[in-house]
N, C-alpha and C. Protein backbone atom coordinates (compact mmCIF):
# COMPACT_ATOMS: atom_id res chain seq x y z
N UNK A 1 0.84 -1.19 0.00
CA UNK A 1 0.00 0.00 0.00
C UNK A 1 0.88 1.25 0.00
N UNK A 2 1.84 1.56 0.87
CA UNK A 2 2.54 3.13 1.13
C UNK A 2 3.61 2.25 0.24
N UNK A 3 4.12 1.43 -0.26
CA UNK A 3 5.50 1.21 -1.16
C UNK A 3 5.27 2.13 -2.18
N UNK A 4 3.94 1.97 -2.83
CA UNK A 4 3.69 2.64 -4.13
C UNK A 4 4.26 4.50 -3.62
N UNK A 5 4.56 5.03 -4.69
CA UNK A 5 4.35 6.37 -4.64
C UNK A 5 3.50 7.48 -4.74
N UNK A 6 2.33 6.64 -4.96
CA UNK A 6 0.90 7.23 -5.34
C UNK A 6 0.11 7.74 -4.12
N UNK A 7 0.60 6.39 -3.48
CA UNK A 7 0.04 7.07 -1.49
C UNK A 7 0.32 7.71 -0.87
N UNK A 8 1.72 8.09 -1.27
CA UNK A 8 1.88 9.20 -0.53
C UNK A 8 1.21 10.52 -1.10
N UNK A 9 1.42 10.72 -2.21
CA UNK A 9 0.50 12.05 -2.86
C UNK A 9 -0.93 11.89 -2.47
N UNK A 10 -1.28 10.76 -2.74
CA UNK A 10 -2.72 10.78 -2.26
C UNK A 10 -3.02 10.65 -0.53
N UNK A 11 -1.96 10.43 0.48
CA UNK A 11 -2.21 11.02 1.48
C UNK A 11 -1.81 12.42 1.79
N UNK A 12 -1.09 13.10 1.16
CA UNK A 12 -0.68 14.69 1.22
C UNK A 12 -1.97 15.04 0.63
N UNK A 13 -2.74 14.89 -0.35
CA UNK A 13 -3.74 15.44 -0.43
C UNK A 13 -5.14 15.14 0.45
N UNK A 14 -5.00 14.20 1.30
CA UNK A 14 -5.89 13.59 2.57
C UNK A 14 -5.69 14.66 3.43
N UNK A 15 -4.50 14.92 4.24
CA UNK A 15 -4.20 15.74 4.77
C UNK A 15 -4.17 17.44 4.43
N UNK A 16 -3.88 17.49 3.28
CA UNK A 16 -4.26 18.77 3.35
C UNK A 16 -6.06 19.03 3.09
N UNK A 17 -6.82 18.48 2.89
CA UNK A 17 -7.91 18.60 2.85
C UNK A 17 -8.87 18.89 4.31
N UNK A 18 -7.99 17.78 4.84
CA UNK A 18 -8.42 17.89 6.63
C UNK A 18 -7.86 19.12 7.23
N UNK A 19 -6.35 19.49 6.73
CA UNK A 19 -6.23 20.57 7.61
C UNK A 19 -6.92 22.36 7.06
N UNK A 20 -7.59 21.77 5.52
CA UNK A 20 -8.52 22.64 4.98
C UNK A 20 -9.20 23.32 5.78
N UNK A 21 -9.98 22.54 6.75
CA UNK A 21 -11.06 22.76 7.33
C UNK A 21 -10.52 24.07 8.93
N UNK A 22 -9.50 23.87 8.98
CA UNK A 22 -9.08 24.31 10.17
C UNK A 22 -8.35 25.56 10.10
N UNK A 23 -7.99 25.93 9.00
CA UNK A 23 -7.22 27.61 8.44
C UNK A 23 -8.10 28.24 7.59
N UNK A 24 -7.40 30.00 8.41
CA UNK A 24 -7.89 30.65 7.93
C UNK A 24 -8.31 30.85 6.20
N UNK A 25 -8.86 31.29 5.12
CA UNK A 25 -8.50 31.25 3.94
C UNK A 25 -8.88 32.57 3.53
N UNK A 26 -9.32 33.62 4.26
CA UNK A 26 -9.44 35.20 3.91
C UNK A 26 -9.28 35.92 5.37
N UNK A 27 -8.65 36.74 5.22
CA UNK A 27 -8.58 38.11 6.57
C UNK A 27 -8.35 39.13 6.05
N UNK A 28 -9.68 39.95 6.86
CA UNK A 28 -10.15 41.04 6.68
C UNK A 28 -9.98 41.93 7.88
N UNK A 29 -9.68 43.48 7.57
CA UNK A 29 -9.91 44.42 8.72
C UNK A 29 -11.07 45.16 8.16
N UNK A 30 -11.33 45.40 9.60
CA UNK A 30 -13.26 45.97 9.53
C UNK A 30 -12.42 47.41 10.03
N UNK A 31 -13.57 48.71 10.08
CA UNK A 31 -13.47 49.87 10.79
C UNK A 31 -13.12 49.39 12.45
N UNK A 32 -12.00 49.72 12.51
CA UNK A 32 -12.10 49.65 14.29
C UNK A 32 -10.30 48.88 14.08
N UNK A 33 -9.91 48.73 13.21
CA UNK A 33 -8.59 47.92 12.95
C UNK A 33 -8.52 46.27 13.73
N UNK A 34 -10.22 45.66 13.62
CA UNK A 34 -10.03 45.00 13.96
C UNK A 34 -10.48 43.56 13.11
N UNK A 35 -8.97 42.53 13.30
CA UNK A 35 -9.23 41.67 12.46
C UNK A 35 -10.31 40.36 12.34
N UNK A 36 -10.52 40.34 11.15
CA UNK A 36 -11.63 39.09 11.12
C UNK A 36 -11.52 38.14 10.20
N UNK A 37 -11.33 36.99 10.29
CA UNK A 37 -10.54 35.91 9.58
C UNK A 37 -11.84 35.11 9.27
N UNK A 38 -11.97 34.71 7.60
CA UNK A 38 -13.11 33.73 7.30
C UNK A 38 -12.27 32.50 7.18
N UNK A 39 -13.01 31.09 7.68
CA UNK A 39 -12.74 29.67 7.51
C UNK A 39 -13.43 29.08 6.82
N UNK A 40 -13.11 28.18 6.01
CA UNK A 40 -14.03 27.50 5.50
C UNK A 40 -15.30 26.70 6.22
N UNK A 41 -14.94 26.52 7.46
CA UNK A 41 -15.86 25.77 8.35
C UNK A 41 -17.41 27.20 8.56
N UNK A 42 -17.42 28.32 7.86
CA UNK A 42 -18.51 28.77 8.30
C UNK A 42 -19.61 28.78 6.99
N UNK A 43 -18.81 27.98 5.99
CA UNK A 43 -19.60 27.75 4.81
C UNK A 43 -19.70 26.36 5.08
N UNK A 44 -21.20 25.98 4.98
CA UNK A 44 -21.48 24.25 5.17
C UNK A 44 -21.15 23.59 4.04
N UNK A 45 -21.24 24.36 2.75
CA UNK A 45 -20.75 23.86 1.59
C UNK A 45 -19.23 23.23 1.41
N UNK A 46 -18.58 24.19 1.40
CA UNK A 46 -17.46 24.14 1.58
C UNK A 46 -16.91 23.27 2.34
N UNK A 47 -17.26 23.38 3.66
CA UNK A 47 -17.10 22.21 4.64
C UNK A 47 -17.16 20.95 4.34
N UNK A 48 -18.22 20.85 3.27
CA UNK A 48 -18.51 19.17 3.17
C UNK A 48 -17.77 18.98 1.81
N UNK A 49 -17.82 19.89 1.41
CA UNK A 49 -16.78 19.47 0.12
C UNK A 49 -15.33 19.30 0.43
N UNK A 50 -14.78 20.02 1.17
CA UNK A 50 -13.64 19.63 1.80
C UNK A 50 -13.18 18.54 2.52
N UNK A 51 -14.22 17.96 3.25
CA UNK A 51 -14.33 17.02 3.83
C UNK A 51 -14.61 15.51 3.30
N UNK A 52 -15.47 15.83 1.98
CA UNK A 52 -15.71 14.64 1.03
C UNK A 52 -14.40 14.30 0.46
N UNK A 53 -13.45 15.42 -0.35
CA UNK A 53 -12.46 15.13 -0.74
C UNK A 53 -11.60 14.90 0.19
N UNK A 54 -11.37 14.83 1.15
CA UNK A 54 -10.35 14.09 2.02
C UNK A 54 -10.62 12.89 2.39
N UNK A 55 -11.94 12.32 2.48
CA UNK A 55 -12.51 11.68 2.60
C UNK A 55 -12.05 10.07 1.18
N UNK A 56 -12.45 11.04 0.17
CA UNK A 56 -12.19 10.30 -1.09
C UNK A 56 -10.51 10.05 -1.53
N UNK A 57 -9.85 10.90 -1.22
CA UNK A 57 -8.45 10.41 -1.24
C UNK A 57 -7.91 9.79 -0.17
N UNK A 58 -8.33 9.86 1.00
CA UNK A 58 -8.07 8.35 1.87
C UNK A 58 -8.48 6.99 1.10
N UNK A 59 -9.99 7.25 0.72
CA UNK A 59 -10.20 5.86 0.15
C UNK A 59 -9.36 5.51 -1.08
N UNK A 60 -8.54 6.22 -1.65
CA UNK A 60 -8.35 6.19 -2.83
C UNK A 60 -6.93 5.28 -2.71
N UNK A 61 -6.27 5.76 -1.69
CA UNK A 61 -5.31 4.86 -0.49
C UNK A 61 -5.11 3.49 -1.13
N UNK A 62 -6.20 2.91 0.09
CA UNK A 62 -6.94 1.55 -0.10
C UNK A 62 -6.94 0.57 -1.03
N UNK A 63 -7.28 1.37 -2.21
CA UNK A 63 -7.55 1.20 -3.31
C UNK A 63 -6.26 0.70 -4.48
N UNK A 64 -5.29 0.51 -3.96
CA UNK A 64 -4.04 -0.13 -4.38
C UNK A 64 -4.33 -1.16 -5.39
N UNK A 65 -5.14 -2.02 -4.92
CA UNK A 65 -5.55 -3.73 -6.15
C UNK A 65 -6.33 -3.54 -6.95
N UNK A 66 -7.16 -2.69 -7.09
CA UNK A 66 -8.07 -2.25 -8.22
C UNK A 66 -7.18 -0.94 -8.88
N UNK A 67 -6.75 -0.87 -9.82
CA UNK A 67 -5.72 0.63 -10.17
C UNK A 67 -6.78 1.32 -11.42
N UNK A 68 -7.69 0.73 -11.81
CA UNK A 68 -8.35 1.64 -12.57
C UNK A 68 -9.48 2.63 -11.87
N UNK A 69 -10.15 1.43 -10.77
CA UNK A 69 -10.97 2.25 -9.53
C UNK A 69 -9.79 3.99 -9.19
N UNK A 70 -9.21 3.31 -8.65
CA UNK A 70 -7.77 4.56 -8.16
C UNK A 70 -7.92 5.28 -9.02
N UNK A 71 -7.24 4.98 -10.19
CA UNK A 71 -7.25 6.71 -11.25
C UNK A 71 -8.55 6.66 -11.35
N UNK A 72 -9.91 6.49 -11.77
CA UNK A 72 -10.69 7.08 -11.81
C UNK A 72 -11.35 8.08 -11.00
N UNK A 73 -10.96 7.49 -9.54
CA UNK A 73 -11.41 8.63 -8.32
C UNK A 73 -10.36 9.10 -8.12
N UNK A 74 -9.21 9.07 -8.32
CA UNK A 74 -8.42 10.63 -8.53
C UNK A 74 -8.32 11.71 -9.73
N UNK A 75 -9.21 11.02 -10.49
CA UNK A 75 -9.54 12.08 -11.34
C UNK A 75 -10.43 12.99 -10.67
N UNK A 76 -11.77 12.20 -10.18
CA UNK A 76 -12.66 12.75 -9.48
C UNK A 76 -11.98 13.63 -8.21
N UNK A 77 -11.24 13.19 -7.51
CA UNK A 77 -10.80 14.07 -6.53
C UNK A 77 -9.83 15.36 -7.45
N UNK A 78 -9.05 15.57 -8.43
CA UNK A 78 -8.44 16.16 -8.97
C UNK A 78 -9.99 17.28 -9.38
N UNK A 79 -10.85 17.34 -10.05
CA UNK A 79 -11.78 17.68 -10.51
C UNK A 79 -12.54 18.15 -9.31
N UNK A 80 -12.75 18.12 -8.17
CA UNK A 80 -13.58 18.26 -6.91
C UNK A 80 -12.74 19.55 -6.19
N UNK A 81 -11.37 18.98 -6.53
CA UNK A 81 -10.57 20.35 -6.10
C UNK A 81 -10.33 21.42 -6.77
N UNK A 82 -10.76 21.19 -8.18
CA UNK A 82 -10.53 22.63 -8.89
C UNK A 82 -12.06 23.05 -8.53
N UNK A 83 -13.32 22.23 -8.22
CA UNK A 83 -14.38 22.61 -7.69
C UNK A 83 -14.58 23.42 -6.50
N UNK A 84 -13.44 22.99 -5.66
CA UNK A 84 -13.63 23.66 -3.97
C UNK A 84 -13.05 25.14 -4.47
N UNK A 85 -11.82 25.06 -5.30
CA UNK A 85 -11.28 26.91 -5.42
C UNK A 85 -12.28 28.11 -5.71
N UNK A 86 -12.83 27.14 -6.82
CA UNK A 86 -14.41 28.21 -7.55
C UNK A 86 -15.19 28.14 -6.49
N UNK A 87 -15.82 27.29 -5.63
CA UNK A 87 -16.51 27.63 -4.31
C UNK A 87 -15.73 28.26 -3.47
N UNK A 88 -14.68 28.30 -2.98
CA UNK A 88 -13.33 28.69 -2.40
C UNK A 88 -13.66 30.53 -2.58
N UNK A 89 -13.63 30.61 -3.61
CA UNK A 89 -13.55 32.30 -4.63
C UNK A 89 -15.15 32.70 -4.53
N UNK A 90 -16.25 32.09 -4.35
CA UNK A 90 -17.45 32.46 -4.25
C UNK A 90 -17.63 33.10 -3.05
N UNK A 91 -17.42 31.79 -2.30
CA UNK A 91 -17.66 32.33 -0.98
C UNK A 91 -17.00 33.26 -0.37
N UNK A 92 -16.08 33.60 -0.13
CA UNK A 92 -15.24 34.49 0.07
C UNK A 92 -16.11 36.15 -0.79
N UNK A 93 -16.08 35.66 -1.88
CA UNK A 93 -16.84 37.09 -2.86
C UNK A 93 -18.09 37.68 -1.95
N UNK A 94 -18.73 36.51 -1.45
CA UNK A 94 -20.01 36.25 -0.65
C UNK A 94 -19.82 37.18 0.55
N UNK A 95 -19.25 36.38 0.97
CA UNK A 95 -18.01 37.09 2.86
C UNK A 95 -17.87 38.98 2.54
N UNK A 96 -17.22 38.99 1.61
CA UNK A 96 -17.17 40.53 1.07
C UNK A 96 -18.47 41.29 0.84
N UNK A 97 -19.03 41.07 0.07
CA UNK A 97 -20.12 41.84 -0.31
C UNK A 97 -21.08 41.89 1.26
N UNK A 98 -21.53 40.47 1.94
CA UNK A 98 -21.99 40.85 2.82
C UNK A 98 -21.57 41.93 4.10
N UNK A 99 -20.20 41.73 3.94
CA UNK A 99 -19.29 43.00 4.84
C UNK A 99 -19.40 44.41 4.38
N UNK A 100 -19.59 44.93 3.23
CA UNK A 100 -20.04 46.03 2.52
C UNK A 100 -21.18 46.38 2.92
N UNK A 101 -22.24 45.27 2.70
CA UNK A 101 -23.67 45.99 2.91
C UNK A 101 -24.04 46.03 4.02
N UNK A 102 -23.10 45.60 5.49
CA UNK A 102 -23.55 45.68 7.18
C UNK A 102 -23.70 47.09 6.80
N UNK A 103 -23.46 47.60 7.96
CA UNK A 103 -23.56 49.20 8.16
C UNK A 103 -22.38 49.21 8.49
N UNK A 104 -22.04 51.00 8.64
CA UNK A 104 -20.74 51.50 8.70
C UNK A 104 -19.61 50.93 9.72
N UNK A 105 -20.51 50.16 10.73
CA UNK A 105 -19.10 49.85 11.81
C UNK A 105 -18.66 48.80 11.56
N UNK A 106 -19.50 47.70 10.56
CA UNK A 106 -18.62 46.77 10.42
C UNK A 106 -18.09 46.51 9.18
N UNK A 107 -17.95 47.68 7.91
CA UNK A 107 -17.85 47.93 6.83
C UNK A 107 -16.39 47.46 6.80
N UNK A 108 -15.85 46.58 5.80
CA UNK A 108 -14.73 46.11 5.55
C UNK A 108 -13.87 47.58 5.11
N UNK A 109 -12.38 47.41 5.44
CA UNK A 109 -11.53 48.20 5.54
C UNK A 109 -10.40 47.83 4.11
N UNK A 110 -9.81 46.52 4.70
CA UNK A 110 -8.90 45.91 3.25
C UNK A 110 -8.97 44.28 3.90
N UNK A 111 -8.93 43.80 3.10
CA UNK A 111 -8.58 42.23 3.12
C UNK A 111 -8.01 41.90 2.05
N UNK A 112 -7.62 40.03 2.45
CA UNK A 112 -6.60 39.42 1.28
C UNK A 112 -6.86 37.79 2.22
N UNK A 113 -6.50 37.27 0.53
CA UNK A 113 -6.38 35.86 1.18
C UNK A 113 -5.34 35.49 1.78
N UNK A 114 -5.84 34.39 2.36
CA UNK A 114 -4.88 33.88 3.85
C UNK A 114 -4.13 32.51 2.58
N UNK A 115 -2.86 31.80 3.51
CA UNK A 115 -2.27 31.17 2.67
C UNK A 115 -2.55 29.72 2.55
N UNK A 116 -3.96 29.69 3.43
CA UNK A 116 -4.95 28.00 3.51
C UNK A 116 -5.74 28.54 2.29
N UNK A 117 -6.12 29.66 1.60
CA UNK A 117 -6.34 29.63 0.23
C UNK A 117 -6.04 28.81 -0.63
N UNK A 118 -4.85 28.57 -0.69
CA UNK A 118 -3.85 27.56 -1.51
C UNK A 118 -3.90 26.08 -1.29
N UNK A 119 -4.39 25.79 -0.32
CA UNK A 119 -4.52 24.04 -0.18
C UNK A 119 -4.79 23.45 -1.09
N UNK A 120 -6.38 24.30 -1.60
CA UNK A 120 -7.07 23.78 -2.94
C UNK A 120 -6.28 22.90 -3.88
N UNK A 121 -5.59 24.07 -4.36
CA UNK A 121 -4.50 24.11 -5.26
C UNK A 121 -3.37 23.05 -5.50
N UNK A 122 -2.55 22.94 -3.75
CA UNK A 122 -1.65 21.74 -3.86
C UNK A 122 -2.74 20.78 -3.88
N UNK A 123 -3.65 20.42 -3.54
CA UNK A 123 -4.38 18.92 -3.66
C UNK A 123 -4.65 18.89 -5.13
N UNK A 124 -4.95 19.53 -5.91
CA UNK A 124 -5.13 19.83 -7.35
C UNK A 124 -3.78 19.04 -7.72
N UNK A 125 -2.46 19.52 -7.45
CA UNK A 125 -1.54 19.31 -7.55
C UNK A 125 -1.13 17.32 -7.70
N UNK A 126 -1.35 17.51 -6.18
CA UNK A 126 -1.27 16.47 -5.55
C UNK A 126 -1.93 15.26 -5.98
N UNK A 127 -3.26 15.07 -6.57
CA UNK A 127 -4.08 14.08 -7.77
C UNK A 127 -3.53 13.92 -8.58
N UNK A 128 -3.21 14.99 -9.47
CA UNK A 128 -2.96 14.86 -10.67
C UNK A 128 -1.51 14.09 -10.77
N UNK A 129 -0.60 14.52 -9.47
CA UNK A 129 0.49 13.65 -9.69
C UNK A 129 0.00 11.70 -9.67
N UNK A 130 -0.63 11.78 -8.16
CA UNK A 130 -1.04 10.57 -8.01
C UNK A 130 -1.80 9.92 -9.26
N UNK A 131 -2.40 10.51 -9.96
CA UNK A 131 -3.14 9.75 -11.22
C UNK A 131 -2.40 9.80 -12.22
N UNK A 132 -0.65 10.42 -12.39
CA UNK A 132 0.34 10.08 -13.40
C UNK A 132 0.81 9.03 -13.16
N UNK A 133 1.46 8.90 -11.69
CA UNK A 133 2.05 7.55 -11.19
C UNK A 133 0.70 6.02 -11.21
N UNK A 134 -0.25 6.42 -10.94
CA UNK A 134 -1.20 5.30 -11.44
C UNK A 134 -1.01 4.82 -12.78
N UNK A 135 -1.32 5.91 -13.64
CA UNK A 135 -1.55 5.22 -14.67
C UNK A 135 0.08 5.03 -15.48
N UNK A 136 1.26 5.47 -14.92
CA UNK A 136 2.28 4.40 -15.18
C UNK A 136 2.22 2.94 -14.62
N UNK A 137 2.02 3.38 -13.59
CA UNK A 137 2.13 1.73 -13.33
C UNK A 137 0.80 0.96 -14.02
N UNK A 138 0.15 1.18 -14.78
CA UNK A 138 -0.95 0.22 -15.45
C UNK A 138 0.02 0.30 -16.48
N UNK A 139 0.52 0.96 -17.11
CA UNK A 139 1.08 1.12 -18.39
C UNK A 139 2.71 -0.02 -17.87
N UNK A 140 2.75 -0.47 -17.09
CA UNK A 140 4.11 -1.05 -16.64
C UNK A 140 3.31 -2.71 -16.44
N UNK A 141 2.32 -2.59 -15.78
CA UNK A 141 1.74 -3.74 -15.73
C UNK A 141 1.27 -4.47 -17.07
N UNK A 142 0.66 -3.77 -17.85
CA UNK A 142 0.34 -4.44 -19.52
C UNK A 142 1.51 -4.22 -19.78
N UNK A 143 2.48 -4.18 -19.84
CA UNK A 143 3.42 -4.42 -20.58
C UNK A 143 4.46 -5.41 -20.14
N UNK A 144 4.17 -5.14 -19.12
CA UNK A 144 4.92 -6.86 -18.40
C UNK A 144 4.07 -7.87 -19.01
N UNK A 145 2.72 -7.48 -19.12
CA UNK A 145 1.60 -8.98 -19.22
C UNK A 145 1.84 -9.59 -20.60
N UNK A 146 2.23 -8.42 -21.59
CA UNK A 146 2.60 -9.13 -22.74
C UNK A 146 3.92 -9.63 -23.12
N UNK A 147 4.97 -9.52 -22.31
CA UNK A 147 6.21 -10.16 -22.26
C UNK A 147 5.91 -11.52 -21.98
N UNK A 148 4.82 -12.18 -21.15
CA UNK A 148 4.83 -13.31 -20.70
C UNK A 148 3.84 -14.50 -21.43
């Protein structure tokens, strides 16, 4: 299971998915110079999408003896994570505008994304490697099969 090199990418992207849930990914100062940090945990969406995909690249782990199951749900997880950024970028857009239209005391000042923004991204990363090294090794396996 961890011999392959695939598990490990596909547990770096387990892990960063889980620790998704727990960093900041926008901070903002309001009037008053005081800071206010959005998480993904206050979008339920987000939350569960984050959580599904960590979810799905653990299983994807597992999944060592079946290798076409594997790349297929790391495609899916590769594809889920360019999904969470565009939800990632919504919500956040969301977070803003609603900070605009409070009233004046809690009217956003400047913000920027935080650097758990980027998780998305390495797990994006992180699939796509794991579903290169998959599908070498299928491409290593038929080709052993016809030597024999």
């Amino acid at each position: 299971m961890i011999q392959r090199v695939q598990s490990v990418w596909l547990l770096l992207a387990a892990v960063f998915a889980f620790l998704y849930t727990r960093v900041p990914i926008y901070t903002t100062t309001v009037v008053g110079n005081v800071v206010r940090k959005y998480l993904p945990t206050e979008s339920l969406l987000l939350f569960a999408v984050s959580i599904a995909v960590g979810l799905l690249a653990a299983a994807c782990i597992f999944l060592f003896k079946n290798r076409a199951l594997q790349f297929r749900l790391s495609i899916i997880g590769l594809l889920a994570s360019i999904g969470m950024i565009a939800l990632e970028v919504w919500q956040v857009s969301e977070f803003k505008a609603a900070g605009v239209l409070q009233n004046t005391d809690n009217a956003l000042v400047k913000g920027s994304y935080s650097w758990g923004a980027l998780l998305p991204i390495a797990m994006c990363v992180f699939f796509w490697i794991a579903a290169s090294k998959i599908r070498k090794d299928q491409k290593l396996i038929k080709s052993l099969d016809r030597l024999r």
